[in-house]
Protein backbone atom coordinates (compact mmCIF):
# COMPACT_ATOMS: atom_id res chain seq x y z
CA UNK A 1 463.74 -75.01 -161.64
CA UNK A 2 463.27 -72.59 -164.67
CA UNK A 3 460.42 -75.17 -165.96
CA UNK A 4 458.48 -74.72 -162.78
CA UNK A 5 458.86 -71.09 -163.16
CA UNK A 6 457.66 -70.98 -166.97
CA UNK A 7 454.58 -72.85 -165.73
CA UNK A 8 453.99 -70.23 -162.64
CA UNK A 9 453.89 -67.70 -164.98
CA UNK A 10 451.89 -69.39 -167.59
CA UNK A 11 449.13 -69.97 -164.79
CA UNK A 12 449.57 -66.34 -163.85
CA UNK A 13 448.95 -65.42 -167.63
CA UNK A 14 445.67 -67.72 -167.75
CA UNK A 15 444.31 -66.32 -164.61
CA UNK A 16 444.93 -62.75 -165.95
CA UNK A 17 442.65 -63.65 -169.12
CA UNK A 18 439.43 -63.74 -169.79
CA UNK A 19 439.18 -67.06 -168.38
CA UNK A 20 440.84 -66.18 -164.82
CA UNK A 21 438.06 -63.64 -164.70
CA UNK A 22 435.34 -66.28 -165.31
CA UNK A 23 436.96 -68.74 -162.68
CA UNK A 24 437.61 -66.18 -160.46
CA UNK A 25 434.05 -65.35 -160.45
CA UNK A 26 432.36 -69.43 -160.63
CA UNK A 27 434.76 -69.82 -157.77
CA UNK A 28 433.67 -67.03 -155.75
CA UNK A 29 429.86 -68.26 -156.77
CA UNK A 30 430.60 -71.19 -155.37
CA UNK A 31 431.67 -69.72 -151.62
CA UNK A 32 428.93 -68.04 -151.38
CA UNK A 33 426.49 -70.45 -151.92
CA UNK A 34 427.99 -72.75 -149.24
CA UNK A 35 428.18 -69.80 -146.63
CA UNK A 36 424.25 -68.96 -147.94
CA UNK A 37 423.64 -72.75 -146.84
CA UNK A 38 425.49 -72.71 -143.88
CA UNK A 39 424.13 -69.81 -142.57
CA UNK A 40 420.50 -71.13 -143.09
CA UNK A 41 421.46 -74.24 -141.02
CA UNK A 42 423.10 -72.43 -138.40
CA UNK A 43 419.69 -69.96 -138.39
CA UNK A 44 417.32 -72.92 -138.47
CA UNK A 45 419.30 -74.12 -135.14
CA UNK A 46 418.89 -71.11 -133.29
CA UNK A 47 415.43 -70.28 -133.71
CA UNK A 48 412.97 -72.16 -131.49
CA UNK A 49 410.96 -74.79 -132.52
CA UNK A 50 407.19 -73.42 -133.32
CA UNK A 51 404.75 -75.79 -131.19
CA UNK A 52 403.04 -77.83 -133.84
CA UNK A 53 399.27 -78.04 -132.87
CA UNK A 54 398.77 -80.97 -130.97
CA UNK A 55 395.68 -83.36 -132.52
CA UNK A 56 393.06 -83.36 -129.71
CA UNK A 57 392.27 -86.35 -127.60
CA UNK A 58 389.19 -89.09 -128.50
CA UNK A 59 386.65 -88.38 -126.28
CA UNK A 60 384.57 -90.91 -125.52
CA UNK A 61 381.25 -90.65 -126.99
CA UNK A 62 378.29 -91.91 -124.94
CA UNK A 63 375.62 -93.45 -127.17
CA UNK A 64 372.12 -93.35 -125.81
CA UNK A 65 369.92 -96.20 -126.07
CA UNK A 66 367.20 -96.18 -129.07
CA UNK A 67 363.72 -95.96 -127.72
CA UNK A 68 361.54 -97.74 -129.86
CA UNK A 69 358.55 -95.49 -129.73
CA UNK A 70 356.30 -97.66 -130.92
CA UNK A 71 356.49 -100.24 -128.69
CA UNK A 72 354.11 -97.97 -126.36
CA UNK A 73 351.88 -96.82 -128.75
CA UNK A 74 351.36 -100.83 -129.55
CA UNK A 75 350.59 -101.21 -125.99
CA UNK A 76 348.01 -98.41 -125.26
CA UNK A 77 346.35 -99.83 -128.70
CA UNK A 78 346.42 -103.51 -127.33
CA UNK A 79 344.86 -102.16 -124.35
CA UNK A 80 341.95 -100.66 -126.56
CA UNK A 81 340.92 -104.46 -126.68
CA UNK A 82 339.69 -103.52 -130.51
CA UNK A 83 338.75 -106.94 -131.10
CA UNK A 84 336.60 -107.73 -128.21
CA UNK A 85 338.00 -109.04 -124.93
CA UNK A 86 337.64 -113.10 -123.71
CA UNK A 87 335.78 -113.05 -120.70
CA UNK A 88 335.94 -116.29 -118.76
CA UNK A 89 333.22 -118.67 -118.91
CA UNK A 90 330.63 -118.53 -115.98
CA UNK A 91 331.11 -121.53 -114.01
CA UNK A 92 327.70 -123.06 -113.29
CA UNK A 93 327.21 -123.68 -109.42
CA UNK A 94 326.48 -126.83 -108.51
CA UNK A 95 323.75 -127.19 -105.64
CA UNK A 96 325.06 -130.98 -103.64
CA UNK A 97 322.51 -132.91 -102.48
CA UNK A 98 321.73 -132.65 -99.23
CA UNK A 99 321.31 -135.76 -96.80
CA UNK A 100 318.58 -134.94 -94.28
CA UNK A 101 316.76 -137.63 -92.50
CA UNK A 102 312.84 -137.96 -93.33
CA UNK A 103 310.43 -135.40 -92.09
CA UNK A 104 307.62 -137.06 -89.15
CA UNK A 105 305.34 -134.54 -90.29
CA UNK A 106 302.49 -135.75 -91.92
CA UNK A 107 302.40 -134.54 -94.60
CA UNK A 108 302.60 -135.30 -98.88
CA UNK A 109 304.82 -134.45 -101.57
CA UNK A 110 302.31 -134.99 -104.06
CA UNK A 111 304.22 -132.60 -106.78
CA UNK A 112 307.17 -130.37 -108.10
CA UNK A 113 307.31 -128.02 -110.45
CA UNK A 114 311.34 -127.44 -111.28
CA UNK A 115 313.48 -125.11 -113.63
CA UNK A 116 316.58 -124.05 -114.37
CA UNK A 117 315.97 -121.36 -111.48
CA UNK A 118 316.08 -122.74 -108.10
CA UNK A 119 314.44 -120.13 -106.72
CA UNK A 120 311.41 -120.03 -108.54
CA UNK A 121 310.62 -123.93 -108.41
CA UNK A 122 307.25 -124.88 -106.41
CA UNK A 123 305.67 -128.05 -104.27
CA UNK A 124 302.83 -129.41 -104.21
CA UNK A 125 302.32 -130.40 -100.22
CA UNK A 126 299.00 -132.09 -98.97
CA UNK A 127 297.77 -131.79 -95.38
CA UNK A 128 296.50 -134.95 -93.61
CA UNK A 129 293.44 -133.73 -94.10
CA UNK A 130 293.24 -133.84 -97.96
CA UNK A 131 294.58 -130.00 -98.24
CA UNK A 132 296.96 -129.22 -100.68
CA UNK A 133 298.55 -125.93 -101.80
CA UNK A 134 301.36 -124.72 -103.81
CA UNK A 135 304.90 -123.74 -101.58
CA UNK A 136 308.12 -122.03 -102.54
CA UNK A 137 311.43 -122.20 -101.42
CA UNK A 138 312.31 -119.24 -98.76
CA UNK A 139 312.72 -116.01 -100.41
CA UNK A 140 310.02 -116.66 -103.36
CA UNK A 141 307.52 -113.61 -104.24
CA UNK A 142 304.63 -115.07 -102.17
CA UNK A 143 300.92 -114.46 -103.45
CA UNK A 144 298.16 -115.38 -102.77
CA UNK A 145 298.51 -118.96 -104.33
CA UNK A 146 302.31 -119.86 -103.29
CA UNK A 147 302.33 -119.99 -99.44
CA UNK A 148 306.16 -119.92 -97.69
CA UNK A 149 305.32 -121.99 -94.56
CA UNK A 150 304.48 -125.31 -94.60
CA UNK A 151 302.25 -126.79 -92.20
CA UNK A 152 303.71 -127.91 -88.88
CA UNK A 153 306.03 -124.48 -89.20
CA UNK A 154 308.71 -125.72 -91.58
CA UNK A 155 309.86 -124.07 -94.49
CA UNK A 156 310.80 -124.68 -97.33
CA UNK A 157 315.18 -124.61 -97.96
CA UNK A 158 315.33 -126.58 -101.62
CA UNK A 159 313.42 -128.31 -104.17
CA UNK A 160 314.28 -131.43 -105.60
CA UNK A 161 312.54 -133.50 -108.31
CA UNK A 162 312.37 -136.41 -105.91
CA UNK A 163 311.94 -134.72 -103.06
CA UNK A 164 312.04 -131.33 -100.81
CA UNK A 165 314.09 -130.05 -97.72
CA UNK A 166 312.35 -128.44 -94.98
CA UNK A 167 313.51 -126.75 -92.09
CA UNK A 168 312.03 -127.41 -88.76
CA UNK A 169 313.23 -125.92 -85.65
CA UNK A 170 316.77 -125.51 -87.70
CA UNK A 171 317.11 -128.95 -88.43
CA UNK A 172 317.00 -130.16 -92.20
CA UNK A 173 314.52 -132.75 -92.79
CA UNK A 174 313.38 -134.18 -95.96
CA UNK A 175 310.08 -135.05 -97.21
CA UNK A 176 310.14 -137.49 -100.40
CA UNK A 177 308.04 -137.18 -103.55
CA UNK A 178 305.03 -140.11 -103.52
CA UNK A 179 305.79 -142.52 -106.32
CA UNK A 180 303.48 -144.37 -108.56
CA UNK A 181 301.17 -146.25 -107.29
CA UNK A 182 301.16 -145.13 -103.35
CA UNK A 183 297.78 -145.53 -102.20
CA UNK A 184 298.30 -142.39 -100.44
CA UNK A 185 298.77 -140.88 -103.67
CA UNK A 186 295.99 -138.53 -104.69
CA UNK A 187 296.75 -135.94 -107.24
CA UNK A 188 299.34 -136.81 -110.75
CA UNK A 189 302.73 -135.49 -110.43
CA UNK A 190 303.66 -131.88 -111.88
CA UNK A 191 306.57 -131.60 -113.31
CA UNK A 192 308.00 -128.68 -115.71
CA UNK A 193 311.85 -129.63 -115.64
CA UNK A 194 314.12 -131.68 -113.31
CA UNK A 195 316.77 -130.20 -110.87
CA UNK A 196 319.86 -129.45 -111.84
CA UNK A 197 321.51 -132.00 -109.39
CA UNK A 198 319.16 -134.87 -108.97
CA UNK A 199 319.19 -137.03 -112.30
CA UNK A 200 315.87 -138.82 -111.21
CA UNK A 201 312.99 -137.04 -112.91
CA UNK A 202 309.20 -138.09 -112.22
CA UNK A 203 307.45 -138.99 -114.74
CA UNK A 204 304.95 -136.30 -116.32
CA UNK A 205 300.79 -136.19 -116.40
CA UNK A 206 298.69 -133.55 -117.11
CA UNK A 207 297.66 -131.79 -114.22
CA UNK A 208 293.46 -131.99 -113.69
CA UNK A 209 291.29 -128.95 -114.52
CA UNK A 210 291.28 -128.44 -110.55
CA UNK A 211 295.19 -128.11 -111.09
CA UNK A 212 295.48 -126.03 -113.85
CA UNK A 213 293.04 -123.04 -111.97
CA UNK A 214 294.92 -123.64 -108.77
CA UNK A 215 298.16 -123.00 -110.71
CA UNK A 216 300.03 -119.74 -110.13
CA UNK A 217 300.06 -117.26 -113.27
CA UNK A 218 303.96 -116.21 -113.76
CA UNK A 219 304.75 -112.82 -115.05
C-alpha cells in the first residue's frame, strides 16, 4: 500500500516537470489530429457527390464513298476517239445470178463491156437486120450512143459477161452472149472486165475501127 502510493506521487512529480508539460502537450497533439481527420471524413460524407463529366457517346461516323474523279475525265477523253475510230469494213454486195429462161426475140448479144460498176456496164445487141447499137442497164445516163430500150420493147435489168437480162412485159428473160465460132457471129467480143458474179469471162479482141468510133466517150 505505501509502495503504490510512493509511485502515485512519483508519477505526479514527473508529470509536474518539464517532461509532463511536453507529454501533456504530444498527447493533446495527438487528439487533435484524429478529431482534424475525423471531422474531414465525416465532412467528405455529407457533402454531395459533384457529377463527374460524363465522356460523350461514339457517334457513328458515316464515311462517304471516294469518287474517283478521273474515271470520267478518262471517259469523255476515250470518247474523243484521239486515235482514230475502226469503222467496219463495207461488205461488198453480191448481185446472184438470176435464172431467166431465153429471150424469143431475135436478137444478138454480140458484146459486153463490164466493170466493177454495174451500172455503168454496156451491150452490144444486133437487130435481125444486121443493126447493132450500144444498150445500158435501166437507169444509165443515155446519149446519143447508149440507147435504154432494146428492140422488141425490153429493157435492159443486168449485165453479165455471158449474157444479159431483159425485161419484157415484166417477165425476166435472158439473152446469151454468141460464142466463138457461131456463124451468126458478126462483130469480136468487147470486153473491159468481167462481172462481179459470173466467173466465165469472154475472151478479149480488139474491137474494129467501126467499133472504136461507135464507142461511147466516158467522162
Amino acid at each position: 500500500m505505501m509502495a503504490a502510493t510512493i509511485a502515485d506521487d512519483g508519477l505526479i512529480r514527473f508529470l509536474s516537470g518539464a517532461w509532463g508539460v511536453w507529454l501533456r502537450r504530444l498527447v493533446l497533439f495527438a487528439l487533435l489530429l484524429v478529431l482534424a481527420l475525423q471531422l474531414a471524413q465525416l465532412t467528405w460524407r455529407l457533402l454531395p457527390a459533384a457529377d463527374l463529366p460524363r465522356a460523350p457517346a461514339a457517334q457513328a461516323v458515316q464515311v462517304e464513298p471516294m469518287v474517283n474523279e478521273d474515271d470520267g475525265q478518262l471517259d469523255k477523253i476515250a470518247a474523243y476517239h484521239l486515235f482514230g475510230k475502226a469503222l467496219p469494213k463495207p461488205v461488198a454486195t453480191v448481185t446472184e445470178p438470176v435464172e431467166a429462161p431465153q429471150t424469143q426475140l431475135k436478137l444478138k448479144l454480140l458484146g459486153v463491156i463490164a466493170g466493177d460498176n454495174p451500172e455503168r456496164a454496156l451491150a452490144i445487141i444486133a437487130e435481125p437486120n444486121g443493126n447493132q447499137d450500144f444498150y445500158g442497164v435501166e437507169g444509165y445516163a443515155v446519149n446519143d450512143t447508149v440507147k435504154l430500150e432494146v428492140p422488141g420493147g425490153a429493157t435492159i435489168r443486168q449485165i453479165f459477161a455471158d449474157r444479159v437480162i431483159l425485161v419484157r412485159n415484166g417477165r425476166e428473160e435472158s439473152l446469151p452472149l454468141v460464142k466463138e465460132g457461131d456463124p451468126g457471129r458478126t462483130t469480136p467480143i468487147l470486153s473491159s472486165g468481167r462481172s462481179a458474179t459470173s466467173p466465165q469471162r469472154p475472151a478479149y479482141q480488139p474491137p474494129t475501127p467501126r467499133q472504136r468510133a461507135a464507142l461511147p466517150r466516158r467522162r
